[in-house]
N, C-alpha and C. Protein backbone atom coordinates (compact mmCIF):
# COMPACT_ATOMS: atom_id res chain seq x y z
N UNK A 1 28.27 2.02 -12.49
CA UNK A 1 27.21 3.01 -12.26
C UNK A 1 26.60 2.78 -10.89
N UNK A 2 26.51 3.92 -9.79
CA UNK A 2 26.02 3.56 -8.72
C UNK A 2 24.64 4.30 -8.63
N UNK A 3 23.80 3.44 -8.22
CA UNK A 3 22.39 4.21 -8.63
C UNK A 3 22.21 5.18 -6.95
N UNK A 4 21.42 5.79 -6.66
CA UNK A 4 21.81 6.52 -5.73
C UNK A 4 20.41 7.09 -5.62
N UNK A 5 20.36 7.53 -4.40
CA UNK A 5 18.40 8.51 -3.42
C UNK A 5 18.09 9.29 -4.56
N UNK A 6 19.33 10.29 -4.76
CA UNK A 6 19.24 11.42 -5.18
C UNK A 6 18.92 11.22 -6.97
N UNK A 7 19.38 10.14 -7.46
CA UNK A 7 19.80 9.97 -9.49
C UNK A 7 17.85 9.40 -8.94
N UNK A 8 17.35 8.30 -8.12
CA UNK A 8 16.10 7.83 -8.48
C UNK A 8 15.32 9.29 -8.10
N UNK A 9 15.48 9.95 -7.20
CA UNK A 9 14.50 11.28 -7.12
C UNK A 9 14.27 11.92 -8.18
N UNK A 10 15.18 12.19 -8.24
CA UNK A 10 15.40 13.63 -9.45
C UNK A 10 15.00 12.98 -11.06
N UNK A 11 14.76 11.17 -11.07
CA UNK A 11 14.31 10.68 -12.39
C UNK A 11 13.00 11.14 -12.25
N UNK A 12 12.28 10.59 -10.88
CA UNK A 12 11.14 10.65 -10.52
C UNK A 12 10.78 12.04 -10.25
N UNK A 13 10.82 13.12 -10.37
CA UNK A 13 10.66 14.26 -10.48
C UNK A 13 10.18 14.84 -11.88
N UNK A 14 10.63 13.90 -12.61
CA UNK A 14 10.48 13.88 -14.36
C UNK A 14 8.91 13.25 -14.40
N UNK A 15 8.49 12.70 -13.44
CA UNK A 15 7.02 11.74 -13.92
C UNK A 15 6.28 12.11 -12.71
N UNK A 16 5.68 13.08 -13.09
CA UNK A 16 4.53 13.77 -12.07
C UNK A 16 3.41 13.47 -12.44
N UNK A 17 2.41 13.01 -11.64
CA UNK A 17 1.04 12.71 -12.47
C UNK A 17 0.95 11.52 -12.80
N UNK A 18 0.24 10.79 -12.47
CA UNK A 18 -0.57 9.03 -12.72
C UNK A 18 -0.36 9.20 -14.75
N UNK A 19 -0.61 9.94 -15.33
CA UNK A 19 -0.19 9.69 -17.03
C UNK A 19 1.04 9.80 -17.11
N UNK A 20 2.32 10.33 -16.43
CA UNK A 20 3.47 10.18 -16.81
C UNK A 20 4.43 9.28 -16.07
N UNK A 21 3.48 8.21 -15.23
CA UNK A 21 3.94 6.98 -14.53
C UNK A 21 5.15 6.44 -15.47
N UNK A 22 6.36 5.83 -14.57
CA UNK A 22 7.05 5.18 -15.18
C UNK A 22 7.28 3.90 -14.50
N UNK A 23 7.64 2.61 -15.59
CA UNK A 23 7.78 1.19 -14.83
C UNK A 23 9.47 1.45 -14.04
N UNK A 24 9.56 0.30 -13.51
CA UNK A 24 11.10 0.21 -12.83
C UNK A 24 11.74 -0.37 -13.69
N UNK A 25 11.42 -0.82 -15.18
CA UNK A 25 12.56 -1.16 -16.09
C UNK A 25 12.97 0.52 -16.79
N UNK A 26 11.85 0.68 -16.70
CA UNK A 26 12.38 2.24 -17.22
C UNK A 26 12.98 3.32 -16.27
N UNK A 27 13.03 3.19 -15.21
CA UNK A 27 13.21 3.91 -14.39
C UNK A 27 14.42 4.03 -14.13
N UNK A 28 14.89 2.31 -14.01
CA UNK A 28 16.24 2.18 -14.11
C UNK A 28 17.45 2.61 -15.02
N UNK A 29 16.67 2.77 -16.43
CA UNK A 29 17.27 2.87 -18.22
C UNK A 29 17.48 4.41 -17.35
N UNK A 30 16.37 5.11 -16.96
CA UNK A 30 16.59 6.43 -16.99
C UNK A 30 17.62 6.87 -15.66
N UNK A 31 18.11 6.47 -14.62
CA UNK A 31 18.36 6.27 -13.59
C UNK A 31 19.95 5.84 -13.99
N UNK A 32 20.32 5.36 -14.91
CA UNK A 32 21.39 4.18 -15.31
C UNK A 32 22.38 5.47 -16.45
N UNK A 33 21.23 5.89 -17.23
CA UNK A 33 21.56 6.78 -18.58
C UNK A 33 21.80 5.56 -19.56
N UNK A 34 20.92 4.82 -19.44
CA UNK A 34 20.95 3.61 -20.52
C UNK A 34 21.92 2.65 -20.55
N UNK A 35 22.07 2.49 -19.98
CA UNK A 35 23.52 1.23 -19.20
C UNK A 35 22.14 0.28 -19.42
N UNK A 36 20.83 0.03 -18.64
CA UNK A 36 20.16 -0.86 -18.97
C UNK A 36 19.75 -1.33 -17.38
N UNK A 37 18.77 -2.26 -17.32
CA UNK A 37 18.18 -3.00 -16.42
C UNK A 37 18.99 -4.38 -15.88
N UNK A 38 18.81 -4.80 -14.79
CA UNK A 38 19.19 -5.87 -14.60
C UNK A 38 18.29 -6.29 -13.09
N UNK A 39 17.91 -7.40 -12.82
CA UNK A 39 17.01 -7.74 -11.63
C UNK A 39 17.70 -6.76 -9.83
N UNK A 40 18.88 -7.33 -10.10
CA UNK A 40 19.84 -6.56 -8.76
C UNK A 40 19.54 -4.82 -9.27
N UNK A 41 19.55 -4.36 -10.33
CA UNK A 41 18.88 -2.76 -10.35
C UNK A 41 17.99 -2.47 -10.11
N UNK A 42 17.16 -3.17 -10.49
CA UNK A 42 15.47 -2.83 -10.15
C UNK A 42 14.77 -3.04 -8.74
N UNK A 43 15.70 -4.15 -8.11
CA UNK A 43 15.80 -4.43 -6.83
C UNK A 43 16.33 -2.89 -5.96
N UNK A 44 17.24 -2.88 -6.54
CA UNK A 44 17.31 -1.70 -5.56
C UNK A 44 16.92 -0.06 -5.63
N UNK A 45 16.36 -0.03 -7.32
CA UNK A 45 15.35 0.92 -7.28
C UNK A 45 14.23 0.89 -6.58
N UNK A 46 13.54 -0.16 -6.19
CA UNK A 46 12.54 -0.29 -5.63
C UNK A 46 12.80 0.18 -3.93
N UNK A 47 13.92 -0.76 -3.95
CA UNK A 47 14.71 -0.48 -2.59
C UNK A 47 14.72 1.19 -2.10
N UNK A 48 15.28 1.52 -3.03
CA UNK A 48 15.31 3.62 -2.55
C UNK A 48 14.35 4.36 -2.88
N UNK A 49 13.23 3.46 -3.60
CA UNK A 49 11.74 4.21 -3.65
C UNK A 49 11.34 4.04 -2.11
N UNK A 50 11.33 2.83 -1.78
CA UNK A 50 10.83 2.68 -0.62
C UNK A 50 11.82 3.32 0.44
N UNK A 51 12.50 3.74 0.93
CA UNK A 51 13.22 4.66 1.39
C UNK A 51 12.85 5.90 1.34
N UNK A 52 12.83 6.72 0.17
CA UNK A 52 12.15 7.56 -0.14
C UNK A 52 10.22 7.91 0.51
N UNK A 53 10.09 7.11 0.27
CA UNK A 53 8.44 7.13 1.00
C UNK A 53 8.54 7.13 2.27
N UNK A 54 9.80 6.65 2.82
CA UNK A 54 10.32 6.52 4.46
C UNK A 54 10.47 8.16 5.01
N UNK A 55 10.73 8.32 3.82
CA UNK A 55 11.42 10.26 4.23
C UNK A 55 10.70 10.76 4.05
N UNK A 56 9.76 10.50 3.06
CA UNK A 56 8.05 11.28 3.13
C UNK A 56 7.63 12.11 1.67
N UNK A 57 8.50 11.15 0.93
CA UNK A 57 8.41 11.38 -0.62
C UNK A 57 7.24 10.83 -1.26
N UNK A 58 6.45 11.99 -1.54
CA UNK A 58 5.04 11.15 -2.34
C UNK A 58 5.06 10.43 -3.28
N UNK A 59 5.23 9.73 -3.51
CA UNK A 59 5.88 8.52 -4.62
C UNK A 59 4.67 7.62 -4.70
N UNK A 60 4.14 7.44 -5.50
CA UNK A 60 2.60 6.76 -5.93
C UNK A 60 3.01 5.78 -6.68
N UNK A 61 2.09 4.82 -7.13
CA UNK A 61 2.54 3.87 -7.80
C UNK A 61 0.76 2.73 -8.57
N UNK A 62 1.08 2.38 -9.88
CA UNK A 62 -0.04 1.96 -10.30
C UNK A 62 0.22 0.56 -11.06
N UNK A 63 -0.21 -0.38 -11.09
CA UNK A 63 -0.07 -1.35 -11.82
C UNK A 63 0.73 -1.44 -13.56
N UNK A 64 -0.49 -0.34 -13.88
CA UNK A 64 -0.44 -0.30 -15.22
C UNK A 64 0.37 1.06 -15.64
N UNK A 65 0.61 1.91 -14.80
CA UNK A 65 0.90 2.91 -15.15
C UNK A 65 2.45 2.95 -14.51
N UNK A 66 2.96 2.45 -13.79
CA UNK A 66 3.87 2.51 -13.08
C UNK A 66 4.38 3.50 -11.54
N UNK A 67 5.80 4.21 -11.13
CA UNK A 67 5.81 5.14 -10.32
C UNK A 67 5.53 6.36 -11.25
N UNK A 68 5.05 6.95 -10.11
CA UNK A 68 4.90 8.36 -10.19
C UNK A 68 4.73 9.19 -8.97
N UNK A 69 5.13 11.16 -9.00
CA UNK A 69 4.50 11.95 -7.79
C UNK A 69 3.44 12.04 -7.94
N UNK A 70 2.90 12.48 -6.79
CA UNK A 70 1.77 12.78 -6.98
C UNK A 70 1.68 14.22 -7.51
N UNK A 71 0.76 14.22 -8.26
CA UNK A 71 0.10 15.95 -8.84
C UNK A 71 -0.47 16.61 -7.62
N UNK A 72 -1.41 15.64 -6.64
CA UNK A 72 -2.60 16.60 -6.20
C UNK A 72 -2.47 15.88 -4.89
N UNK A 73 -3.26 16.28 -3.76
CA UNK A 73 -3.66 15.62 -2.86
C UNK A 73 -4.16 14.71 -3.03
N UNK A 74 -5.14 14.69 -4.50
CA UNK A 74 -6.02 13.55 -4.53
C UNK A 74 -5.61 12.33 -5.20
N UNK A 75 -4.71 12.05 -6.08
CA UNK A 75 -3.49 10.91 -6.46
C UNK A 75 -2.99 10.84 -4.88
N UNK A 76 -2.23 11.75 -4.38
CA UNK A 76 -2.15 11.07 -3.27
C UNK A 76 -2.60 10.22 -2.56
N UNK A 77 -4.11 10.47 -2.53
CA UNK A 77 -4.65 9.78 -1.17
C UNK A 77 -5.25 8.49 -2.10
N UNK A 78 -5.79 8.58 -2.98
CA UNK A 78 -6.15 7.69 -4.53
C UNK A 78 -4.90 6.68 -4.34
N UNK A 79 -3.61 6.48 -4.96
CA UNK A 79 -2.67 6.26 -5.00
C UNK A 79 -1.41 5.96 -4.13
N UNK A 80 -1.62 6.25 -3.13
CA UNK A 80 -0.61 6.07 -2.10
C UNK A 80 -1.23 5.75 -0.73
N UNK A 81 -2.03 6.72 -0.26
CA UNK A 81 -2.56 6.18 1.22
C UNK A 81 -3.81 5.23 1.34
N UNK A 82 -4.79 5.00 0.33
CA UNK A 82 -5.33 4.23 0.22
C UNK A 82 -5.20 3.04 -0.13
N UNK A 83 -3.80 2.97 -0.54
CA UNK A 83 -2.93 1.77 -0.56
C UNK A 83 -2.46 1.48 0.84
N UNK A 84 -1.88 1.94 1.43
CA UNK A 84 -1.02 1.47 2.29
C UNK A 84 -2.35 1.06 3.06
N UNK A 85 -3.15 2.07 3.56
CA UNK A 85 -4.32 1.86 4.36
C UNK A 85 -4.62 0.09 4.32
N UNK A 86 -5.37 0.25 3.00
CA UNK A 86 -6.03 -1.39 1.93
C UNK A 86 -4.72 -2.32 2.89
N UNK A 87 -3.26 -2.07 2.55
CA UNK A 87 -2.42 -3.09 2.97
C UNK A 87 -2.32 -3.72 4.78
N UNK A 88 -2.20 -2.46 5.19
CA UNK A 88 -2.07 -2.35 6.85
C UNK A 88 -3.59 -2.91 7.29
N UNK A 89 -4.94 -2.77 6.74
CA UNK A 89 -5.87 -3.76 7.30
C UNK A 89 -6.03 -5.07 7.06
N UNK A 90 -5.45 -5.23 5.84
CA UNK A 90 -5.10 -6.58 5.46
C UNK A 90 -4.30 -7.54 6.53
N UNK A 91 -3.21 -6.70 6.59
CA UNK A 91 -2.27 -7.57 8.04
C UNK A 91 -2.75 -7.54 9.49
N UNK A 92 -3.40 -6.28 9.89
CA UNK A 92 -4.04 -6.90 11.02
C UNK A 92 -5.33 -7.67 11.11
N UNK A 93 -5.98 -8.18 9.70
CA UNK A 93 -7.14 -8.88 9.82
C UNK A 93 -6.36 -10.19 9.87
N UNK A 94 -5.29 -10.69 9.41
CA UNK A 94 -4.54 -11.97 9.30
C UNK A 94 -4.02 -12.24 10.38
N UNK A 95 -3.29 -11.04 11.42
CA UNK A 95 -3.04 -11.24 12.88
C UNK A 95 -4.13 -11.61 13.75
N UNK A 96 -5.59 -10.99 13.40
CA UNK A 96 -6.59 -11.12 14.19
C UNK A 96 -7.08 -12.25 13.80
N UNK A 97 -6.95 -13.31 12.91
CA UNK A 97 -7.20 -14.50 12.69
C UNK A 97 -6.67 -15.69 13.38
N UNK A 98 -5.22 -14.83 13.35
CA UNK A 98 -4.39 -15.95 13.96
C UNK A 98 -4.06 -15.90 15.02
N UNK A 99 -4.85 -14.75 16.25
CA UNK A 99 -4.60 -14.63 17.26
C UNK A 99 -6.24 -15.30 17.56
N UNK A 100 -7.26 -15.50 16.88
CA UNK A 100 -8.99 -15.97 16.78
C UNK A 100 -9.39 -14.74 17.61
N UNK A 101 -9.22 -13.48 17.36
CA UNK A 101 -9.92 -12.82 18.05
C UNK A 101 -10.17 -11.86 17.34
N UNK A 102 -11.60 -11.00 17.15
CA UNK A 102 -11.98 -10.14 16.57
C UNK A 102 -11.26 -8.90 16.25
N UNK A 103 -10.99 -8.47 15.34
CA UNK A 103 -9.53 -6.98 14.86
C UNK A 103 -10.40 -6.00 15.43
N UNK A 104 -11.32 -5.49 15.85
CA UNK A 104 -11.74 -4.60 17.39
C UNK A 104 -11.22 -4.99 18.32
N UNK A 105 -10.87 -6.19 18.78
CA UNK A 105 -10.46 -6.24 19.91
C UNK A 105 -9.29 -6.26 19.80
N UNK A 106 -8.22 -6.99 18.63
CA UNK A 106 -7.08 -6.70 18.34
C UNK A 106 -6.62 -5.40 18.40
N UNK A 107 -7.27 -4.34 17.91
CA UNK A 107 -6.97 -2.79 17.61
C UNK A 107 -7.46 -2.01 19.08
N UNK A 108 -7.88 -2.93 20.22
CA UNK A 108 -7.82 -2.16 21.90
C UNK A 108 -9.34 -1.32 21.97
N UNK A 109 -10.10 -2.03 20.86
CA UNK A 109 -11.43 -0.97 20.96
C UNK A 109 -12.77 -1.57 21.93
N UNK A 110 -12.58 -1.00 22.88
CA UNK A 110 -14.03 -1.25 23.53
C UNK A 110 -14.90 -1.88 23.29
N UNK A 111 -15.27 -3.49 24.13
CA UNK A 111 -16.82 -3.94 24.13
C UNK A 111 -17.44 -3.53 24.32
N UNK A 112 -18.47 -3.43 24.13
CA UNK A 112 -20.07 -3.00 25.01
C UNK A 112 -20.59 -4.55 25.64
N UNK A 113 -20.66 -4.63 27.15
CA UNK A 113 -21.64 -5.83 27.21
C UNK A 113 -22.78 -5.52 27.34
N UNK A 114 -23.47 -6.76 26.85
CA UNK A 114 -25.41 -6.09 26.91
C UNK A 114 -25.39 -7.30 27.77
């Protein structure tokens, strides 16, 4: 069974909406046609989700709830960009640590001297 962009889209097309989230063991069952899970599957489901989000596939994702599209703009931005956002300041506050210099100045933003 070769799992493929197109077999994880079109699963994920089935789970629209933060309530019809699905995990990546299931994703895979559904993705597979019940052949089943295995770590190297889920690996690379994850793998062509993230691909997918590369191409500009709203693909959300929740702890408890698993993947899902988004319904609305607002799962979107709830669910997906306020994630990435949360993530991407995270890494440049850890660069700006380890460079000891303030993430304003890391990010090219203007002093004021008084």
């Amino acid at each position: 069974m070769i799992i493929t962009r197109d077999l994880v889209l079109a699963a994920l097309a089935r789970h629209v909406g933060k309530e019809n989230g699905v995990h990546v063991h299931e994703l895979v069952y559904e993705v597979t046609g019940g052949i089943g899970r295995t770590p190297a599957r889920e690996r690379l489901v994850r793998e062509i989700v993230s691909a997918l989000r590369e191409e500009g596939s709203h693909i959300c994702a929740h702890p408890s709830k698993g993947y899902f599209m988004a319904a609305n703009e607002q799962e979107l931005d709830r669910y997906y960009i306020a994630f990435l956002r949360s993530r991407a300041l995270h890494s440049l506050t850890l660069i700006s640590r380890a460079k000891k210099i303030a993430l304003p100045e890391l990010l090219g933003q203007l002093r004021l001297n008084t």
